[in-house]
N, C-alpha and C. Protein backbone atom coordinates (compact mmCIF):
# COMPACT_ATOMS: atom_id res chain seq x y z
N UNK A 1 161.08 90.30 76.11
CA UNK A 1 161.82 90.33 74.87
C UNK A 1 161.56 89.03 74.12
N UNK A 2 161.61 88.93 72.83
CA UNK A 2 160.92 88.32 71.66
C UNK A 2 162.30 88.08 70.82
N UNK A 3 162.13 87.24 69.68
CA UNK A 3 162.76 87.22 68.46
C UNK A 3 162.02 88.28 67.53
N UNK A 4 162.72 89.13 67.04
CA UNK A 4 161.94 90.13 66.53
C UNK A 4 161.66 89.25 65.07
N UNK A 5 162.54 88.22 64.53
CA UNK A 5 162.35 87.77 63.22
C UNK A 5 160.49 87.14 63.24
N UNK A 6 160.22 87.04 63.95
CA UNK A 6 158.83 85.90 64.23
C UNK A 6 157.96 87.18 64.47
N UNK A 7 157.60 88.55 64.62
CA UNK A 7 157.29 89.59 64.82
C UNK A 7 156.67 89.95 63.64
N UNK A 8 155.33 90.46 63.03
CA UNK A 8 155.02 90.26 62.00
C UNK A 8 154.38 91.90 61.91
N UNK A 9 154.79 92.40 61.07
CA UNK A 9 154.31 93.87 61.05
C UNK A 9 152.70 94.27 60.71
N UNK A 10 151.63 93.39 61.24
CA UNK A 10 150.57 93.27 61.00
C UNK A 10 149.65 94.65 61.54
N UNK A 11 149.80 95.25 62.49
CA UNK A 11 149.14 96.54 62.98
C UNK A 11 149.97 97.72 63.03
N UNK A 12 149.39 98.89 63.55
CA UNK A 12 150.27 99.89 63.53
C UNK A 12 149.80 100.96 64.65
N UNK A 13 150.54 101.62 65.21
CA UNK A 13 150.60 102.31 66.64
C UNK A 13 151.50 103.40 66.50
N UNK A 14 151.04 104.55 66.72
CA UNK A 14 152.07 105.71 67.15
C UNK A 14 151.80 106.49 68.71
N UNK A 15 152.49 106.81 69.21
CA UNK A 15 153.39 107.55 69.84
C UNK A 15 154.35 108.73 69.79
N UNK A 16 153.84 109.62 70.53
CA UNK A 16 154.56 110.72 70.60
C UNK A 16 155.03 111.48 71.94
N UNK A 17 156.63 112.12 72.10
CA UNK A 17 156.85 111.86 73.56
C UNK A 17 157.30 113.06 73.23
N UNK A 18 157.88 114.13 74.45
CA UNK A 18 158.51 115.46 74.51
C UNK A 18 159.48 115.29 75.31
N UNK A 19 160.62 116.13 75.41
CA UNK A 19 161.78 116.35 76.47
C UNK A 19 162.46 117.68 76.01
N UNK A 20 162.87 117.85 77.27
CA UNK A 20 163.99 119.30 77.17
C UNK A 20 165.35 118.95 76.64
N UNK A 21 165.39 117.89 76.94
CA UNK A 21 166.96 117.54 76.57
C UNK A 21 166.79 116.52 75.48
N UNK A 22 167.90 116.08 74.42
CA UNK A 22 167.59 114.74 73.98
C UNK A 22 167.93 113.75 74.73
N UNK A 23 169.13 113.34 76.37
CA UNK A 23 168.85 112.32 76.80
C UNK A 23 167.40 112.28 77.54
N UNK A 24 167.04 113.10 78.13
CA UNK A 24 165.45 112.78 78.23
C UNK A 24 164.40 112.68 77.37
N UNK A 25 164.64 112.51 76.36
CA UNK A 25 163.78 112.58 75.19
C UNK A 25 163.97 110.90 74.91
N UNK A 26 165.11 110.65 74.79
CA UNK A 26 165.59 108.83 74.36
C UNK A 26 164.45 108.06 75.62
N UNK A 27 165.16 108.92 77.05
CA UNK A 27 164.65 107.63 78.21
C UNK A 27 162.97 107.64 78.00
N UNK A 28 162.51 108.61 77.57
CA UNK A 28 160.72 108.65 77.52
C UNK A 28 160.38 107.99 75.86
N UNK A 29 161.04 108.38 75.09
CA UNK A 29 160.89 107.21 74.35
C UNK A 29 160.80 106.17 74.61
N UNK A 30 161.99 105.50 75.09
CA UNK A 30 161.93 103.77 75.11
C UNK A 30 160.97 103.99 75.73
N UNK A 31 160.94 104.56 77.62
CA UNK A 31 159.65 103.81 78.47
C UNK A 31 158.28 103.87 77.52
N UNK A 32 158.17 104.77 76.44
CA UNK A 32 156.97 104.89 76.05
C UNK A 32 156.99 103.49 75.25
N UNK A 33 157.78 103.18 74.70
CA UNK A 33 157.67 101.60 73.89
C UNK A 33 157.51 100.49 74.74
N UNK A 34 158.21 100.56 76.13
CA UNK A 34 158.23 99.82 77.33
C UNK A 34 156.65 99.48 77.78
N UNK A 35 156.19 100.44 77.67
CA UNK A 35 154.36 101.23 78.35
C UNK A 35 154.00 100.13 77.16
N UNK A 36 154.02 100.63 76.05
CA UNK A 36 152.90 99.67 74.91
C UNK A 36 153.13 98.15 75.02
N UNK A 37 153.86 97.88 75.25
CA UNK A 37 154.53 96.80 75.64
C UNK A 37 154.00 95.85 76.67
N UNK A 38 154.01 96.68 78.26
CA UNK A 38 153.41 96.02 79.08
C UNK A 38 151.53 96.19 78.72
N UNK A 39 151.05 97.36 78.52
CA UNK A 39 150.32 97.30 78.79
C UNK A 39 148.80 96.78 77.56
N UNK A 40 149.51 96.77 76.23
CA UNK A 40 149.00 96.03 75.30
C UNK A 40 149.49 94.55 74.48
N UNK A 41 150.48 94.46 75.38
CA UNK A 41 151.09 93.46 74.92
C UNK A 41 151.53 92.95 73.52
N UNK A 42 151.80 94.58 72.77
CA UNK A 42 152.18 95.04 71.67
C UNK A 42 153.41 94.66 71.61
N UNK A 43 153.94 93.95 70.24
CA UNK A 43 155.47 93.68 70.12
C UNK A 43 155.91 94.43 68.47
N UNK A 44 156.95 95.27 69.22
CA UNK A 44 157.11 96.45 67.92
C UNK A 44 158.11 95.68 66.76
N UNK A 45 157.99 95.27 65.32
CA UNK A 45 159.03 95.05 64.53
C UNK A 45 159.51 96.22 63.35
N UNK A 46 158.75 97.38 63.33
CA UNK A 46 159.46 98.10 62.55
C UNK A 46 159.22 99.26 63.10
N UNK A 47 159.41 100.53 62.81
CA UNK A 47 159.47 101.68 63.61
C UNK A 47 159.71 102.97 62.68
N UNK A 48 159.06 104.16 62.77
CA UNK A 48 159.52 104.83 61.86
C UNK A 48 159.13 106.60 62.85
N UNK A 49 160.81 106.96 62.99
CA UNK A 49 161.13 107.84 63.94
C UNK A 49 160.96 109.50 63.25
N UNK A 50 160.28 110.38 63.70
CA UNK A 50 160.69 111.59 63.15
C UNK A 50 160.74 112.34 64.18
N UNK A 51 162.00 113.10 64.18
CA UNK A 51 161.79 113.99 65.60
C UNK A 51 162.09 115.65 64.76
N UNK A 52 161.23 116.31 65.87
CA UNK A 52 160.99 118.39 65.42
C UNK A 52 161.65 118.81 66.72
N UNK A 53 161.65 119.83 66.10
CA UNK A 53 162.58 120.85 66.84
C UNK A 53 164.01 121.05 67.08
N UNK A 54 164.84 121.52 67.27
CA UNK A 54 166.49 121.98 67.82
C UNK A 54 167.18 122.27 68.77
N UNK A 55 167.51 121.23 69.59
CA UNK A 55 167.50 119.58 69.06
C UNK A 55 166.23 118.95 69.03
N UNK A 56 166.09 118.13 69.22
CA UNK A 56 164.84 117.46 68.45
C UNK A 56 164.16 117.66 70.13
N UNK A 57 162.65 118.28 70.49
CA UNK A 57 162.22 117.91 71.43
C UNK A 57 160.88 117.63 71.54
N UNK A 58 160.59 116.97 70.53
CA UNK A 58 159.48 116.12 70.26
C UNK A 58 160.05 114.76 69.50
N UNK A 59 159.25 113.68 69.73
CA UNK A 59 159.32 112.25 68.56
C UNK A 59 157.99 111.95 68.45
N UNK A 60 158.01 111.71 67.30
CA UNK A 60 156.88 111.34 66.77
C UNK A 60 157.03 109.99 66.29
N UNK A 61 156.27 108.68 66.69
CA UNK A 61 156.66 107.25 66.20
C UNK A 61 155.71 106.99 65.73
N UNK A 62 156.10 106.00 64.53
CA UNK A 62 154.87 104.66 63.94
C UNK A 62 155.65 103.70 64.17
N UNK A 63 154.60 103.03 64.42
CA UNK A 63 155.24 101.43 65.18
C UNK A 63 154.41 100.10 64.03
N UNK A 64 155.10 99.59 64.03
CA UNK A 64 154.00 98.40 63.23
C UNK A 64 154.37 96.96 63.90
N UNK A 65 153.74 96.16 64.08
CA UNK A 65 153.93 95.02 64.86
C UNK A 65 152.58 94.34 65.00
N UNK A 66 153.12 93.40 65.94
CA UNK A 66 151.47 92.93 66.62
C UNK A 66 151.22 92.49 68.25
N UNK A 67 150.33 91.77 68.35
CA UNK A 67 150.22 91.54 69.68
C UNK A 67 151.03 90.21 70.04
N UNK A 68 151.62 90.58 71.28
CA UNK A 68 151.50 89.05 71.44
C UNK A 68 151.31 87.58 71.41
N UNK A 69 151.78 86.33 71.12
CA UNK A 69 151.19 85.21 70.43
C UNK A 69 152.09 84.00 71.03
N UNK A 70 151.53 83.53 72.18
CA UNK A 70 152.79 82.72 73.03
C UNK A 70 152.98 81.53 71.93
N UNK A 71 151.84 81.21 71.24
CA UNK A 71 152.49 79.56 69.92
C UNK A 71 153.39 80.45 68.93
N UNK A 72 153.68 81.69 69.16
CA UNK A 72 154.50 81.63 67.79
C UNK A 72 156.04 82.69 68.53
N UNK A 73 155.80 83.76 69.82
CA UNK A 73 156.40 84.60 70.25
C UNK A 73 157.07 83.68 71.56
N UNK A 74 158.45 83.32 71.20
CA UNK A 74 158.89 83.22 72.81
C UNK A 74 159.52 84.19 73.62
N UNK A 75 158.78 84.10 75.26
CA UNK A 75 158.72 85.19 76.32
C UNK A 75 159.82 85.40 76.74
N UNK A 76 160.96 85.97 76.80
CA UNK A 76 162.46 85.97 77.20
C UNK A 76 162.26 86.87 79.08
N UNK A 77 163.31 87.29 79.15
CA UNK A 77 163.63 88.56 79.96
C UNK A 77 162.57 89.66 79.91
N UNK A 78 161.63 90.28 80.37
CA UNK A 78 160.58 91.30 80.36
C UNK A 78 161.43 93.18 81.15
N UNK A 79 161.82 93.76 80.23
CA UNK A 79 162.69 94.64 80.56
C UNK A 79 161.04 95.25 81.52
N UNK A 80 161.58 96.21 82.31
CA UNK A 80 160.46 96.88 83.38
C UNK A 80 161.03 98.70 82.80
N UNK A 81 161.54 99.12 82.96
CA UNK A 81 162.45 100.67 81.90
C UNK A 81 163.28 100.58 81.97
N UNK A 82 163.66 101.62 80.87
CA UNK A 82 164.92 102.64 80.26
C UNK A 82 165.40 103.49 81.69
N UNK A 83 166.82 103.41 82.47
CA UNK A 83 167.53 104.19 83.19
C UNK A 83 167.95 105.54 82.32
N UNK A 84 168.23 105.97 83.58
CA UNK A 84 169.42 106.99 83.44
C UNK A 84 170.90 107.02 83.61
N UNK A 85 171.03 105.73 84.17
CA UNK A 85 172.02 105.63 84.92
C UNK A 85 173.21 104.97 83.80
N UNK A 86 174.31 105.88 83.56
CA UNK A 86 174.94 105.59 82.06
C UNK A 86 174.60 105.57 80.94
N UNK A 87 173.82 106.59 80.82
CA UNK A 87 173.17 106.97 79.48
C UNK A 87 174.12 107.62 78.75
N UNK A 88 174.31 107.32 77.73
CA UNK A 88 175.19 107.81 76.19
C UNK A 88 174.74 108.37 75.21
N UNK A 89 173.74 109.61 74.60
CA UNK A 89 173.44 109.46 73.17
C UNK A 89 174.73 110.20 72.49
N UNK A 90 174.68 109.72 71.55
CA UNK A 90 175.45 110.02 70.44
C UNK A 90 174.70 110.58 69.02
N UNK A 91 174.15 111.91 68.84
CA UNK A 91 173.45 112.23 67.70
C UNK A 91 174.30 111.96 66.46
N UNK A 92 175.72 112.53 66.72
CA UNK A 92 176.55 112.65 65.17
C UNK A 92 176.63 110.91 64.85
N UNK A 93 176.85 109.84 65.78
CA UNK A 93 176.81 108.23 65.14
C UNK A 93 175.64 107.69 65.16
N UNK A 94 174.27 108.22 65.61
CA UNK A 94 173.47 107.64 65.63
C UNK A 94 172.85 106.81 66.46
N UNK A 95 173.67 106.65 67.93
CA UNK A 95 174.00 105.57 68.77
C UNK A 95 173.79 106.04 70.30
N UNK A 96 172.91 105.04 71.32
CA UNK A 96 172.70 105.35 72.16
C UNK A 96 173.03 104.15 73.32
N UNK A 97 173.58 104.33 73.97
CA UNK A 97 173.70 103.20 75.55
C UNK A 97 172.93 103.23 76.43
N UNK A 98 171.75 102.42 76.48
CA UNK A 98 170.80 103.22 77.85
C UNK A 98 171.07 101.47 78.99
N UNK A 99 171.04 101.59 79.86
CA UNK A 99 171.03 100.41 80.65
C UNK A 99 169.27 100.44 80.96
N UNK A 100 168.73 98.84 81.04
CA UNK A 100 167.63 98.91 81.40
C UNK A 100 167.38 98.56 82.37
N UNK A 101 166.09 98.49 83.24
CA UNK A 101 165.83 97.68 84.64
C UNK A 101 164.98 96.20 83.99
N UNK A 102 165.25 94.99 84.48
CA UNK A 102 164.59 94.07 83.96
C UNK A 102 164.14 93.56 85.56
């Protein structure tokens, strides 16, 4: 984890994840942001979500951000995933509780 203010929306990346449910749809989201994360060392500052179907069981993301940059990005806590364990979504507020593994 980063200061997202120092995060500069210089590239762009999408992602697209499926689930039967929408809490499985949230937890494969994040890990999918989690995944770009570890494994490109991609740091996301803006995001732009569209999800299909009823309820939604596809997402479709654009991500814009950049890579990594230890002189300008400081390295905090490195979350490892998104649980299940006390998961909350809330479609009608918008709002989700996921606990992570760090």
């Amino acid at each position: 984890m980063t200061d997202l203010r120092k995060v500069r929306p210089r590239e762009q990346r999408s992602v697209e994840v499926t689930g039967s449910e929408v809490p499985g749809l949230t937890v494969a989201y994040l890990n999918a942001l989690i995944l770009l994360q570890q494994s490109e060392s991609f740091l996301v500052r803006q995001l732009q979500v569209r999800p299909t179907g009823q309820p939604p069981f596809r997402l479709s993301v654009r991500m814009w951000g950049e890579s990594f940059d230890p002189t300008r990005h400081t390295q905090g806590m490195e979350v490892k995933a998104a649980t299940w364990h006390k998961l909350r979504v809330d479609l009608n507020r918008r709002t989700a509780r996921v606990i992570v593994d760090i």
